[in-house]
PDB file of N, CA and C in Angstrom:
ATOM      1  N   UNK A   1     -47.057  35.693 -29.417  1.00  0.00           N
ATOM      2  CA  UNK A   1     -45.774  36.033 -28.851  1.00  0.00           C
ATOM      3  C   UNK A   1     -45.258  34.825 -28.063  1.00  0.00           C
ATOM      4  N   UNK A   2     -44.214  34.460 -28.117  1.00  0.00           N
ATOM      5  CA  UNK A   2     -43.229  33.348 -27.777  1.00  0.00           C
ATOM      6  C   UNK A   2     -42.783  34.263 -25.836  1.00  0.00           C
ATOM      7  N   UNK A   3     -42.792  32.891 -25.248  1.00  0.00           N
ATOM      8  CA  UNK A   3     -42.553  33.084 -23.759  1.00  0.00           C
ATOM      9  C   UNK A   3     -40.696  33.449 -23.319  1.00  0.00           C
ATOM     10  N   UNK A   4     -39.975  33.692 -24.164  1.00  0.00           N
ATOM     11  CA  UNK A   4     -38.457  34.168 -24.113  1.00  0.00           C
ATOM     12  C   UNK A   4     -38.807  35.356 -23.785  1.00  0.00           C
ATOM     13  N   UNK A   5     -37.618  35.624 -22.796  1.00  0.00           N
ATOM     14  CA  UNK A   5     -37.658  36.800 -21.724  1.00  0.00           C
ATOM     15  C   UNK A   5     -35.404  37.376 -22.270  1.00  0.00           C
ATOM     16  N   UNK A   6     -35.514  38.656 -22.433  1.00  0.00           N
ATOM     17  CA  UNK A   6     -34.307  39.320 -23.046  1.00  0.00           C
ATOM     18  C   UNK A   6     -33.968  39.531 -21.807  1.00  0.00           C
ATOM     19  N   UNK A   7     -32.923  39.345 -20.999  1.00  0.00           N
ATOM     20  CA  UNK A   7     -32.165  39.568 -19.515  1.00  0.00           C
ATOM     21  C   UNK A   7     -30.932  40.075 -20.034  1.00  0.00           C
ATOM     22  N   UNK A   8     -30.252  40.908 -19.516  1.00  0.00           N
ATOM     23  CA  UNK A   8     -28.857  41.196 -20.090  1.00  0.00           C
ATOM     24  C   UNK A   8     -28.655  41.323 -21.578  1.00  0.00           C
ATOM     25  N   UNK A   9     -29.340  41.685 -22.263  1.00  0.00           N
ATOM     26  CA  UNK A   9     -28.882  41.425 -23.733  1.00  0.00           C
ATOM     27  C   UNK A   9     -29.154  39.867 -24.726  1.00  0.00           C
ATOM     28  N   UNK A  10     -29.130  39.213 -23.598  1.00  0.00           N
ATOM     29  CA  UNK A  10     -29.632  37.586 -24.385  1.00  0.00           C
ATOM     30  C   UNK A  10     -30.930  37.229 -23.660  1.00  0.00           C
ATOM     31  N   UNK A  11     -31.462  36.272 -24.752  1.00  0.00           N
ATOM     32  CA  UNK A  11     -32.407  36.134 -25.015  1.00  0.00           C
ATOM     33  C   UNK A  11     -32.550  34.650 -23.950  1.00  0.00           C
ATOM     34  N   UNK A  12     -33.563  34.333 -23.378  1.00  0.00           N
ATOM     35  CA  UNK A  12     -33.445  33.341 -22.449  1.00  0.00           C
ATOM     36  C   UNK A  12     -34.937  32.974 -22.924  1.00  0.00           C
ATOM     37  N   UNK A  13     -34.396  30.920 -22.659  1.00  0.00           N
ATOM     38  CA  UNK A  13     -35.913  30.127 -22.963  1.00  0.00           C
ATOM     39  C   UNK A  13     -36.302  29.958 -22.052  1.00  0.00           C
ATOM     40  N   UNK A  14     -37.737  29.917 -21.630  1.00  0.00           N
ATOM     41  CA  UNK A  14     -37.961  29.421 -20.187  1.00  0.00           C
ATOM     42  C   UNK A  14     -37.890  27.958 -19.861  1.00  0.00           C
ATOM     43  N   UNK A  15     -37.546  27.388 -20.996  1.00  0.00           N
ATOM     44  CA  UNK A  15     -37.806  25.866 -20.645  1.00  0.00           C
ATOM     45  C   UNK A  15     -36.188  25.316 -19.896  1.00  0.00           C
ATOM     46  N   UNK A  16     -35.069  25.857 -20.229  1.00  0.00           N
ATOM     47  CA  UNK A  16     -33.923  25.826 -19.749  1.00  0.00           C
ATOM     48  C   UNK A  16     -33.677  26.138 -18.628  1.00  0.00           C
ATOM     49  N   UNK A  17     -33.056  24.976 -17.418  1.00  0.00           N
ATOM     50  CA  UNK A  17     -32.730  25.437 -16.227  1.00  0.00           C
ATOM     51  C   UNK A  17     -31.373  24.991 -16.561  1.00  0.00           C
ATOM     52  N   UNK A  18     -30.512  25.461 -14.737  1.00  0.00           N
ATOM     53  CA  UNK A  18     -29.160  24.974 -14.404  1.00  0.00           C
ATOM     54  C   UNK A  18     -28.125  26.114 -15.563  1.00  0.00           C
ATOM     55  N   UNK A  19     -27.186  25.435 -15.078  1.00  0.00           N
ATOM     56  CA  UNK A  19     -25.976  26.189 -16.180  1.00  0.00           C
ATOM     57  C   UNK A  19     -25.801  26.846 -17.364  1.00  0.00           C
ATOM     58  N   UNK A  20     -25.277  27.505 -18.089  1.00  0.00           N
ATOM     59  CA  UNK A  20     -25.250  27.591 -19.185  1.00  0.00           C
ATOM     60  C   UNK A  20     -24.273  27.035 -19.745  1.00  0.00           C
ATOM     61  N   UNK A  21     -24.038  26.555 -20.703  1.00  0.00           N
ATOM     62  CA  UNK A  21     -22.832  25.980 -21.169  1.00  0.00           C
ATOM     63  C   UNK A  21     -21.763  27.260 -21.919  1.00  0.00           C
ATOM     64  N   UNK A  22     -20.601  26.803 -20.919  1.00  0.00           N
ATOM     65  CA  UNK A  22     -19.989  27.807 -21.006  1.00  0.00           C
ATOM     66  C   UNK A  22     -18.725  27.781 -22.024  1.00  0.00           C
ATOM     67  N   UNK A  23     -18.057  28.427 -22.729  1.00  0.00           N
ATOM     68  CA  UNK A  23     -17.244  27.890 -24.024  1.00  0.00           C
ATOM     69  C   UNK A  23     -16.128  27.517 -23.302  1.00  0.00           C
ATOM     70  N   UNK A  24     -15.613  27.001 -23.282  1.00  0.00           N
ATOM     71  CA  UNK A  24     -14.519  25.850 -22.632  1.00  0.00           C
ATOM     72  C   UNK A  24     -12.944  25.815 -23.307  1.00  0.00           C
ATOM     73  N   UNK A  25     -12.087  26.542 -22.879  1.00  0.00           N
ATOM     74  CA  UNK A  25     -11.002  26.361 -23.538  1.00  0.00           C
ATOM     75  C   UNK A  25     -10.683  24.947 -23.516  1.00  0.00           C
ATOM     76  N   UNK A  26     -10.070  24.689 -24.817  1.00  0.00           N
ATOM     77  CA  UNK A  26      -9.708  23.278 -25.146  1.00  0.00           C
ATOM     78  C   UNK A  26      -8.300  22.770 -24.585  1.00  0.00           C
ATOM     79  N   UNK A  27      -7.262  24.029 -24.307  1.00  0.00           N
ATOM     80  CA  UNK A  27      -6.148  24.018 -23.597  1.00  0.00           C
ATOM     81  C   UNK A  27      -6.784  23.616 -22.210  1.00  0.00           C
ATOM     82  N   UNK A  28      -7.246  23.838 -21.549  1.00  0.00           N
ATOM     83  CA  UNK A  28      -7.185  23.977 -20.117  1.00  0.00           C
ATOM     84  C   UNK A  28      -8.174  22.591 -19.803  1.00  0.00           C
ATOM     85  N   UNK A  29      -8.981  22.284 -20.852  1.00  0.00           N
ATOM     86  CA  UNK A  29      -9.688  20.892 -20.894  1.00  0.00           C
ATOM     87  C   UNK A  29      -8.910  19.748 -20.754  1.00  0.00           C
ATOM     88  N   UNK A  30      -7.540  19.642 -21.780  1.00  0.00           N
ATOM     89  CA  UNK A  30      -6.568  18.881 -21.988  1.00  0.00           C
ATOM     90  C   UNK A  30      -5.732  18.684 -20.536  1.00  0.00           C
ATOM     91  N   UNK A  31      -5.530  19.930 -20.182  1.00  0.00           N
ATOM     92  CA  UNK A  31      -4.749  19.742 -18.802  1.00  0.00           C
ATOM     93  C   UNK A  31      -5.830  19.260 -17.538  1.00  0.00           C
ATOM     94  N   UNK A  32      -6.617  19.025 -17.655  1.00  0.00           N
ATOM     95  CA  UNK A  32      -7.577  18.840 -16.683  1.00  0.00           C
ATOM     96  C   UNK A  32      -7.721  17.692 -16.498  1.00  0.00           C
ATOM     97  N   UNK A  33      -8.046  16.623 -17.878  1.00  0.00           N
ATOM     98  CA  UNK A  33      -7.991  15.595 -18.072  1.00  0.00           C
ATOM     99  C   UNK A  33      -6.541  14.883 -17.626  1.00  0.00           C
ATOM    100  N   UNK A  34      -5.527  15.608 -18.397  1.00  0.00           N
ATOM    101  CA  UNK A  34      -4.052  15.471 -17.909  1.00  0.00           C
ATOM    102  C   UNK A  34      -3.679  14.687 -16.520  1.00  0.00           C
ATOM    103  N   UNK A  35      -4.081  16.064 -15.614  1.00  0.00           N
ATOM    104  CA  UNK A  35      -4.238  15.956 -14.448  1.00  0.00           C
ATOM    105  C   UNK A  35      -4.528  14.869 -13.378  1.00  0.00           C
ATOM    106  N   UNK A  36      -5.937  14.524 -13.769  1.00  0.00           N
ATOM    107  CA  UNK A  36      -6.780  13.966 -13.452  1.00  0.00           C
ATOM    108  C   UNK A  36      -6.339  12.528 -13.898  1.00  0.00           C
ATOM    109  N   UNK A  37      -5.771  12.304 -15.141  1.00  0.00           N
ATOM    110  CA  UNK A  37      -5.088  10.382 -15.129  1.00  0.00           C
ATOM    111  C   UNK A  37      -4.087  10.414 -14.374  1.00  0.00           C
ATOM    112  N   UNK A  38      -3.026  11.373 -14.094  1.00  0.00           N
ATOM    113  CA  UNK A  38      -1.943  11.408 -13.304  1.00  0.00           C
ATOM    114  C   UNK A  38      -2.417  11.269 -11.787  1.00  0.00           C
ATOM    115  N   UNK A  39      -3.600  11.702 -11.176  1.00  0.00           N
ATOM    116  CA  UNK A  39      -3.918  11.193  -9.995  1.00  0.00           C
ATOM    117  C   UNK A  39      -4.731   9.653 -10.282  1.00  0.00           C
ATOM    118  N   UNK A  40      -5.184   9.474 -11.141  1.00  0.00           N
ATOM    119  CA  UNK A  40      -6.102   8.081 -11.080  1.00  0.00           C
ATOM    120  C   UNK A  40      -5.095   7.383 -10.807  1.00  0.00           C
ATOM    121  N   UNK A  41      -3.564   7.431 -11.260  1.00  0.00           N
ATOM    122  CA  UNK A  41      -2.034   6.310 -11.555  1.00  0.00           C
ATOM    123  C   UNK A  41      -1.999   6.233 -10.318  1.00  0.00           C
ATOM    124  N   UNK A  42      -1.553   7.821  -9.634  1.00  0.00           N
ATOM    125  CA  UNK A  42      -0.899   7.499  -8.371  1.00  0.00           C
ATOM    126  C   UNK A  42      -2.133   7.206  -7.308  1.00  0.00           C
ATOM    127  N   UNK A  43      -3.589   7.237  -7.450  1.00  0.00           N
ATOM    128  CA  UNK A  43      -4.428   6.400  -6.558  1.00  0.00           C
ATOM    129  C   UNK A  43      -4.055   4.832  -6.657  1.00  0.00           C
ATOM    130  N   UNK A  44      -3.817   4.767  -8.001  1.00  0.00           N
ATOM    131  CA  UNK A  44      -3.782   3.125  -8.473  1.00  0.00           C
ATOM    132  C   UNK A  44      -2.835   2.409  -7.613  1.00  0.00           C
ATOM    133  N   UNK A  45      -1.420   3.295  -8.148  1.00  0.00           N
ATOM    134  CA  UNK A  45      -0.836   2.516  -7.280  1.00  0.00           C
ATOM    135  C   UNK A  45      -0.143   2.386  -6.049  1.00  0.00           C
ATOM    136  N   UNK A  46      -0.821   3.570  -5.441  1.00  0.00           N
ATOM    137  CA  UNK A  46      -0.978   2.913  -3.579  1.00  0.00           C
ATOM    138  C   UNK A  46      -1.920   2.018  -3.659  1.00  0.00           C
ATOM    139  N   UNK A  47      -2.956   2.021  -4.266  1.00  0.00           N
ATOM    140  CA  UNK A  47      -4.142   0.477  -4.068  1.00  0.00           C
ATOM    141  C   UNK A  47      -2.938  -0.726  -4.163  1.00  0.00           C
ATOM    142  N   UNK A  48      -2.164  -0.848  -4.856  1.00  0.00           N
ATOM    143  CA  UNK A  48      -1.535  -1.721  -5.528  1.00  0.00           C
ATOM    144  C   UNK A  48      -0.226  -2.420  -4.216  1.00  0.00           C
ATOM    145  N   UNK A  49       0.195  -0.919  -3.934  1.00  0.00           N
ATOM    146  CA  UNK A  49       1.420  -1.116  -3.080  1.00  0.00           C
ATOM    147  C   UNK A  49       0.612  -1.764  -1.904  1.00  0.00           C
ATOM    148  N   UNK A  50      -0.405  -0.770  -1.188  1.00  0.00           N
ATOM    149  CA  UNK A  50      -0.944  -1.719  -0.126  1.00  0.00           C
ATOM    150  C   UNK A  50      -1.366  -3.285  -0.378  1.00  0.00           C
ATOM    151  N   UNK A  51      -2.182  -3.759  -1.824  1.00  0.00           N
ATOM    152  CA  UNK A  51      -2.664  -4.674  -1.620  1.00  0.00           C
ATOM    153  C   UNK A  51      -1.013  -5.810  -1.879  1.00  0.00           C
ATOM    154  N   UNK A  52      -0.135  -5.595  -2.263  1.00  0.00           N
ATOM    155  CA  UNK A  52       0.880  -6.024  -2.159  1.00  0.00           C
ATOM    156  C   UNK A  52       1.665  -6.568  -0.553  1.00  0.00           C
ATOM    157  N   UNK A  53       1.657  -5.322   0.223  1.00  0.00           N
ATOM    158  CA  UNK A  53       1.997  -5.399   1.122  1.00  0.00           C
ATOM    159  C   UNK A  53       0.981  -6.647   2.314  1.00  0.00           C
ATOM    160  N   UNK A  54      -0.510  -6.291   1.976  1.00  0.00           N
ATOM    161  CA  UNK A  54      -0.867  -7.149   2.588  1.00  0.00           C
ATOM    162  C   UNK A  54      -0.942  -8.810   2.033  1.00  0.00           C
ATOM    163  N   UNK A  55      -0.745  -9.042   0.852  1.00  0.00           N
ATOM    164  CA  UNK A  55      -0.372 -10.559   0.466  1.00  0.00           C
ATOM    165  C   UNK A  55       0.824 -10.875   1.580  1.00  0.00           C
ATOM    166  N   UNK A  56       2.336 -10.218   1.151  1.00  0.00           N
ATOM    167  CA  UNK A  56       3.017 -10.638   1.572  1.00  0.00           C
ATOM    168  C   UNK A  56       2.867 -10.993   3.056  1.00  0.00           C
ATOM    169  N   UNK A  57       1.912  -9.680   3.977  1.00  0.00           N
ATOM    170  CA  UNK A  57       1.919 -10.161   5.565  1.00  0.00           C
ATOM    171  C   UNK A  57       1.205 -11.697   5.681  1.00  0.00           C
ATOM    172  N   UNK A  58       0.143 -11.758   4.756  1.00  0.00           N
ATOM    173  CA  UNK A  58      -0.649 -13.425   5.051  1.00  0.00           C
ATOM    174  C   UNK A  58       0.472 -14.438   4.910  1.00  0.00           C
ATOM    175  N   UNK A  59       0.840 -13.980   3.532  1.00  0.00           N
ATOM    176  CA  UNK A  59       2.138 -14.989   3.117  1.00  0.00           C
ATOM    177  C   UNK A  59       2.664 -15.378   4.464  1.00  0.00           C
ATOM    178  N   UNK A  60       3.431 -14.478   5.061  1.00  0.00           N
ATOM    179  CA  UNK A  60       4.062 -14.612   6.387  1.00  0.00           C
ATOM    180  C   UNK A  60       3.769 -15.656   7.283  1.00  0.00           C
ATOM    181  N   UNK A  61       2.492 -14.991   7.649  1.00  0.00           N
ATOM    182  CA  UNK A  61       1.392 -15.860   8.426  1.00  0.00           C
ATOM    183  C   UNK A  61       1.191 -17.221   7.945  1.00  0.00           C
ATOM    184  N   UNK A  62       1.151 -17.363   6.689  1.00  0.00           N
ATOM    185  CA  UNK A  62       1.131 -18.691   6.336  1.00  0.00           C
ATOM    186  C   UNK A  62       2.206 -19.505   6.434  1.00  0.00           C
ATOM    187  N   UNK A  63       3.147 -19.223   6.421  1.00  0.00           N
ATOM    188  CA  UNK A  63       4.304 -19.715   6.648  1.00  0.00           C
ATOM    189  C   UNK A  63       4.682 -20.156   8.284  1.00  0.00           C
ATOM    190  N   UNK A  64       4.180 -19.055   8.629  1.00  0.00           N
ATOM    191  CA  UNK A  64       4.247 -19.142  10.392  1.00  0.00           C
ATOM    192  C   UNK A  64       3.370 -20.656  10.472  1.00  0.00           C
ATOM    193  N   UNK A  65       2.196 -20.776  10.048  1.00  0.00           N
ATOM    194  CA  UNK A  65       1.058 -21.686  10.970  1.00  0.00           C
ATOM    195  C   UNK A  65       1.720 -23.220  10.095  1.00  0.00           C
ATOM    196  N   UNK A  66       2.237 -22.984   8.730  1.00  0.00           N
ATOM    197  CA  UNK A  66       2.936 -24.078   8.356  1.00  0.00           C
ATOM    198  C   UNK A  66       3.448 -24.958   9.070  1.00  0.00           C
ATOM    199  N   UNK A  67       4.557 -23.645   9.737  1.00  0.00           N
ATOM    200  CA  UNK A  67       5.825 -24.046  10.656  1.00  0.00           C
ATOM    201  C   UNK A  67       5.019 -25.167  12.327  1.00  0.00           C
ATOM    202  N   UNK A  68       4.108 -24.313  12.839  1.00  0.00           N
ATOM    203  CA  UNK A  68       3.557 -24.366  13.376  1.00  0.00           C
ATOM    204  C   UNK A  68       2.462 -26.009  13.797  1.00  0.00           C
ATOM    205  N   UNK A  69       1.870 -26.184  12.383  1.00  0.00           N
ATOM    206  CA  UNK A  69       1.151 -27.524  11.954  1.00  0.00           C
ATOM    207  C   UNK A  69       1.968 -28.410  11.950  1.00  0.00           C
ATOM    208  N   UNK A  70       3.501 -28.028  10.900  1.00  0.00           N
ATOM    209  CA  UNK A  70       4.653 -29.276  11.230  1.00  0.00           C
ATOM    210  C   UNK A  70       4.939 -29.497  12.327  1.00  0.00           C
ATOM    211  N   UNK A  71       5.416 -28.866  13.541  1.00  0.00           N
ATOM    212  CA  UNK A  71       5.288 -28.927  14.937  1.00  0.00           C
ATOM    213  C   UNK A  71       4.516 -29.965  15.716  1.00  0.00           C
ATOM    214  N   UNK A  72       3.373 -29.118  15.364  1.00  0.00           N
ATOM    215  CA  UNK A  72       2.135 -30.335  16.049  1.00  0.00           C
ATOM    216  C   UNK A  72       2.263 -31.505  15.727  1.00  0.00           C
ATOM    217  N   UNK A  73       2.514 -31.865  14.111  1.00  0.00           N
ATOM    218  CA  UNK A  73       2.343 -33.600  13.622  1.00  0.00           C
ATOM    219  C   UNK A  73       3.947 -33.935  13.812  1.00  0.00           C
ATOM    220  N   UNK A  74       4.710 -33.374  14.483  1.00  0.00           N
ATOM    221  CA  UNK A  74       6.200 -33.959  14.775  1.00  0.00           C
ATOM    222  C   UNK A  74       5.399 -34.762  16.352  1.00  0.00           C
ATOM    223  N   UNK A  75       5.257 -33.779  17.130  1.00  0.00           N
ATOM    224  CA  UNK A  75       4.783 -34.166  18.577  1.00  0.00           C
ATOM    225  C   UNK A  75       3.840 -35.607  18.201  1.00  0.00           C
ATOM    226  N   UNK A  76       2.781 -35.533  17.676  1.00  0.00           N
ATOM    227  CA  UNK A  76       1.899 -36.445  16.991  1.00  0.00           C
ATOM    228  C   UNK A  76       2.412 -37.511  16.681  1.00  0.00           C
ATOM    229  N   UNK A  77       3.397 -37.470  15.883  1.00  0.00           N
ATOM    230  CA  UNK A  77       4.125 -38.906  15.318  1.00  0.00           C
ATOM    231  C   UNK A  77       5.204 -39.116  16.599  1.00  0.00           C
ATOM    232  N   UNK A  78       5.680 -38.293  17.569  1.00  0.00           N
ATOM    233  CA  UNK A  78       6.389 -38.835  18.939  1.00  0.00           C
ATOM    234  C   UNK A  78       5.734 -39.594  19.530  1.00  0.00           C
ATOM    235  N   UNK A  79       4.588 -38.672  20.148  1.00  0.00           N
ATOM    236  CA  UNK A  79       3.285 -39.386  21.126  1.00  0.00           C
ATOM    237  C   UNK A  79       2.804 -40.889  20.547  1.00  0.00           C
ATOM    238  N   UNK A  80       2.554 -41.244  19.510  1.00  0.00           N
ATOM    239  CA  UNK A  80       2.006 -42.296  18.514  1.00  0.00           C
ATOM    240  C   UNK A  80       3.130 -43.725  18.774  1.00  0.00           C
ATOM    241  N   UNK A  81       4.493 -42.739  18.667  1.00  0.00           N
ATOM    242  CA  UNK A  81       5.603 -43.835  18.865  1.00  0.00           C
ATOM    243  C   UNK A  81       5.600 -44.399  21.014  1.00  0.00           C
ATOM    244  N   UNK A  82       5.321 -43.557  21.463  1.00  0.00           N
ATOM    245  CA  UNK A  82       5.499 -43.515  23.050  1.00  0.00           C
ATOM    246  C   UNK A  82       6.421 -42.588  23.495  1.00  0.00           C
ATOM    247  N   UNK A  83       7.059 -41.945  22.807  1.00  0.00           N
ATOM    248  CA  UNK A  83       7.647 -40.802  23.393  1.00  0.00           C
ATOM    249  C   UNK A  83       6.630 -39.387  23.291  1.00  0.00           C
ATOM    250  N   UNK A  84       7.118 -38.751  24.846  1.00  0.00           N
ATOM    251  CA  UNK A  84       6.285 -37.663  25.385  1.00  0.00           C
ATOM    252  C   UNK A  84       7.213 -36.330  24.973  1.00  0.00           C
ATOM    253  N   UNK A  85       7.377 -35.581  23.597  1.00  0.00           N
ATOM    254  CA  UNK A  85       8.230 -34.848  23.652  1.00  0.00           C
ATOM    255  C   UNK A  85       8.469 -33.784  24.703  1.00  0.00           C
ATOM    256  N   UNK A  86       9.807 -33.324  25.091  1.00  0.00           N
ATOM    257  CA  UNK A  86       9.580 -32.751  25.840  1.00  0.00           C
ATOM    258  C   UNK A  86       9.075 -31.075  26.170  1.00  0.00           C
ATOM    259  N   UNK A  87       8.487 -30.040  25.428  1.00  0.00           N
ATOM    260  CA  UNK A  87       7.710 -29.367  25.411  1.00  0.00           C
ATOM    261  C   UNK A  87       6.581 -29.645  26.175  1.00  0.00           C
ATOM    262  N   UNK A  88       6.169 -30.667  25.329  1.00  0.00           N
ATOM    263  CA  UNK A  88       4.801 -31.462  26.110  1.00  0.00           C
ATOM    264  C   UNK A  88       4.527 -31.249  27.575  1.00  0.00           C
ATOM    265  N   UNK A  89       5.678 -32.476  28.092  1.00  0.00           N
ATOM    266  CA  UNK A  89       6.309 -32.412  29.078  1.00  0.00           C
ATOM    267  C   UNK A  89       6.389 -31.096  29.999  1.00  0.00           C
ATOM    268  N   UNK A  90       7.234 -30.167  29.733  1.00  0.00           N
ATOM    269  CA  UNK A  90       7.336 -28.877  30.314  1.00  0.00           C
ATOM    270  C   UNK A  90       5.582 -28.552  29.741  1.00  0.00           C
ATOM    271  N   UNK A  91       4.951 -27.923  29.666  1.00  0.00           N
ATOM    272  CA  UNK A  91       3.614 -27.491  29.530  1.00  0.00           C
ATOM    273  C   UNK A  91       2.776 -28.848  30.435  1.00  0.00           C
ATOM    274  N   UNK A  92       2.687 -29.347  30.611  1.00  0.00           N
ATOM    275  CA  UNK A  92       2.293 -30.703  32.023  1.00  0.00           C
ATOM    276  C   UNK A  92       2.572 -29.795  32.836  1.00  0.00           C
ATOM    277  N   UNK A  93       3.684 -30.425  33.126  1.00  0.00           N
ATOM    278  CA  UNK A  93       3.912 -29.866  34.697  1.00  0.00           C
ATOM    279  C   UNK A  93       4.116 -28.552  34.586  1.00  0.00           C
ATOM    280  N   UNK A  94       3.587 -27.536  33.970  1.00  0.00           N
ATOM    281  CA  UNK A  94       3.915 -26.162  34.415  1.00  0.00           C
ATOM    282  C   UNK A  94       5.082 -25.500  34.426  1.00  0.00           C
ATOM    283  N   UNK A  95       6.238 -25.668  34.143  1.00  0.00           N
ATOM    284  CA  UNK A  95       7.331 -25.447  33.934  1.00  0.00           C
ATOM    285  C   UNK A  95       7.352 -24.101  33.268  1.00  0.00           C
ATOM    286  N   UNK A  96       6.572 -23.994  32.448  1.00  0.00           N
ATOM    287  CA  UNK A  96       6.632 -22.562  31.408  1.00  0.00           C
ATOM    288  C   UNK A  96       5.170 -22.187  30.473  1.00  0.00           C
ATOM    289  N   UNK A  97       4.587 -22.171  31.907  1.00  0.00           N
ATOM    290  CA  UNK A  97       2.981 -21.498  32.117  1.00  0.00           C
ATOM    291  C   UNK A  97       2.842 -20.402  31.638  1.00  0.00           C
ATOM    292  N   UNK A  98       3.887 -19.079  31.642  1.00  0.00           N
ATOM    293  CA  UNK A  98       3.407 -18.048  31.284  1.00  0.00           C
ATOM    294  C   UNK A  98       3.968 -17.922  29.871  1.00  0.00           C
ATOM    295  N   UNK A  99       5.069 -18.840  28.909  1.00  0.00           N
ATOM    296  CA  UNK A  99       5.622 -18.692  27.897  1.00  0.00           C
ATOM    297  C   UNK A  99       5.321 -20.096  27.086  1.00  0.00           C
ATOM    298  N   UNK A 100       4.145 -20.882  26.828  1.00  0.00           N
ATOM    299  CA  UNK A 100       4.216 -21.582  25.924  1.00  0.00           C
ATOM    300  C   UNK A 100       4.201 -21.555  24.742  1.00  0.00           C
ATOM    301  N   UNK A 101       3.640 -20.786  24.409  1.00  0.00           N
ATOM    302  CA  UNK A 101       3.918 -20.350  22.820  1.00  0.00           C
ATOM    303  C   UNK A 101       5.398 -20.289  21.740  1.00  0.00           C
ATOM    304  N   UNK A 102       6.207 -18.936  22.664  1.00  0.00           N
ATOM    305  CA  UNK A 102       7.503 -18.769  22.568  1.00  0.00           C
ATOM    306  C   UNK A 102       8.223 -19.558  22.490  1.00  0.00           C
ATOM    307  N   UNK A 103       8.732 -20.490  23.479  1.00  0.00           N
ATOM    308  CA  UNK A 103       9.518 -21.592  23.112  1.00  0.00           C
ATOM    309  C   UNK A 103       9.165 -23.091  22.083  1.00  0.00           C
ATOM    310  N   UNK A 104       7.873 -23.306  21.566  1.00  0.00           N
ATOM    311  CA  UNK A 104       7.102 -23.958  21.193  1.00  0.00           C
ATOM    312  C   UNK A 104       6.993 -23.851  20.184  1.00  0.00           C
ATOM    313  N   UNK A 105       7.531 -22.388  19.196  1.00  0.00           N
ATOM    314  CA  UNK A 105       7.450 -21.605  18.191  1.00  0.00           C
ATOM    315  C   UNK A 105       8.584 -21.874  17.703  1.00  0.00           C
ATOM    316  N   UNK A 106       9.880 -21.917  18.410  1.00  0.00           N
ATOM    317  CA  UNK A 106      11.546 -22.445  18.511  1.00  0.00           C
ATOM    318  C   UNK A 106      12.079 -23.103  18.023  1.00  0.00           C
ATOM    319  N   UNK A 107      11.420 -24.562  18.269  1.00  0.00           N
ATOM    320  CA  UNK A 107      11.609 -25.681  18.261  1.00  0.00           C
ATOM    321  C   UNK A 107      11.327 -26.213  16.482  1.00  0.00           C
ATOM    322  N   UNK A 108      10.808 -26.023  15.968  1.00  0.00           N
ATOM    323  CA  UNK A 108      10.664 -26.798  14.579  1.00  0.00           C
ATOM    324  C   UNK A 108      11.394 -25.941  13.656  1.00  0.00           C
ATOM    325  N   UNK A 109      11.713 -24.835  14.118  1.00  0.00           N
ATOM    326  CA  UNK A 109      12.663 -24.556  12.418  1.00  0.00           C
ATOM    327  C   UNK A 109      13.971 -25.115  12.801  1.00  0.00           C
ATOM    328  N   UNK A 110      14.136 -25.672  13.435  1.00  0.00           N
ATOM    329  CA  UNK A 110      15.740 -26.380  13.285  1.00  0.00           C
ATOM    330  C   UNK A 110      15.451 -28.030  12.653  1.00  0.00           C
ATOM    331  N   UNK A 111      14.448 -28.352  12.177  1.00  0.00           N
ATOM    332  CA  UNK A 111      14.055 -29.857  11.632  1.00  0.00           C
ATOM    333  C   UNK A 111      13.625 -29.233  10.311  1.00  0.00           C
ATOM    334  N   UNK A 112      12.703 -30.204   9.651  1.00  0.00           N
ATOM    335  CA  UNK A 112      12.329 -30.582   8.418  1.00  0.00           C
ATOM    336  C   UNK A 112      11.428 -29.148   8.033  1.00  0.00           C
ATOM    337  N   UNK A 113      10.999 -27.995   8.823  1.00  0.00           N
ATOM    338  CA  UNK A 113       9.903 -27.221   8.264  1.00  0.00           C
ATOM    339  C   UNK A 113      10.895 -26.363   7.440  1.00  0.00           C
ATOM    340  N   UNK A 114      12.190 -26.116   7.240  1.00  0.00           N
ATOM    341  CA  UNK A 114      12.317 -25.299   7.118  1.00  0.00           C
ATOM    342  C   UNK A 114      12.561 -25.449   5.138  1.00  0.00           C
ATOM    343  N   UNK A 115      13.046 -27.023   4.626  1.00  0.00           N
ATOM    344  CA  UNK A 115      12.656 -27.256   3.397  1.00  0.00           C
ATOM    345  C   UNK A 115      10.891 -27.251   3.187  1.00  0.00           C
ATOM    346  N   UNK A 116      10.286 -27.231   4.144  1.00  0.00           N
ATOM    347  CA  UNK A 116       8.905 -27.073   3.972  1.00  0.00           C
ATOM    348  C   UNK A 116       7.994 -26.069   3.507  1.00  0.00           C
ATOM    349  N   UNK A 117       8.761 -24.975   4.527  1.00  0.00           N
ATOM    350  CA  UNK A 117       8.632 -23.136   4.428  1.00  0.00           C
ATOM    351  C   UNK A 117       8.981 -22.855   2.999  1.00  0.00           C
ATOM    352  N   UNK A 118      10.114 -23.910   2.350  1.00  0.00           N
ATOM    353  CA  UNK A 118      10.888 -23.595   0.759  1.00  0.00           C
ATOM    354  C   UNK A 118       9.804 -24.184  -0.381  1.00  0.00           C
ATOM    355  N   UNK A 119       8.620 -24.837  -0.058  1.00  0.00           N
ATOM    356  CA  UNK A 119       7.999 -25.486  -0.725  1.00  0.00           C
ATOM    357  C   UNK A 119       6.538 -24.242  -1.497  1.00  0.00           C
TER     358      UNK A 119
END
């Protein structure tokens, strides 16, 4: 005699665990799948929109420290000649201790960075 045990009317192996496989409408399979690429898209593309969004902020940033580096080698090629630009100057003597940055930031997009920034 074989170890199958009759439960409910069917016949059960003992070697079988977990689920039974259950008959699966093929309609409701289709929509499932359906479903399911229509969220993979719209996961996709918020991945997409964010990683977009954050290029452009570096971009930014890069542009900023551009601006920024041209600045410095303007002062650089002043100092080199003997002139003390005057930023410089004001940041010496203290003049604008609590705002150097700000006004310092000002000063070079009205010169050459700004075909630079276009580069």
């Amino acid at each position: 005699m074989d170890d199958s045990k009759v439960v409910g009317g069917k016949v059960k192996k003992p070697g079988k665990r977990g689920r039974k496989p259950a008959k699966i409408d093929l309609k409701a399979k289709l929509e499932r799948s359906r479903q399911s690429a229509r969220e993979c898209r719209a996961r996709k593309k918020l991945r997409y929109q964010y990683l977009e969004e954050l290029v452009s902020s570096r971009e930014r940033a890069i542009c900023a420290l551009r601006e920024e580096l041209e600045m410095y080698k303007q002062w650089c090629m002043a100092m080199d000649q003997g002139k003390i630009p005057s930023e410089i100057k004001a940041l010496l003597t203290g003049e604008e201790h609590n705002k150097p940055q700000q006004n310092a930031g000002r000063h070079p997009k009205a010169g050459k960075t700004d075909a630079n920034s276009n580069a």
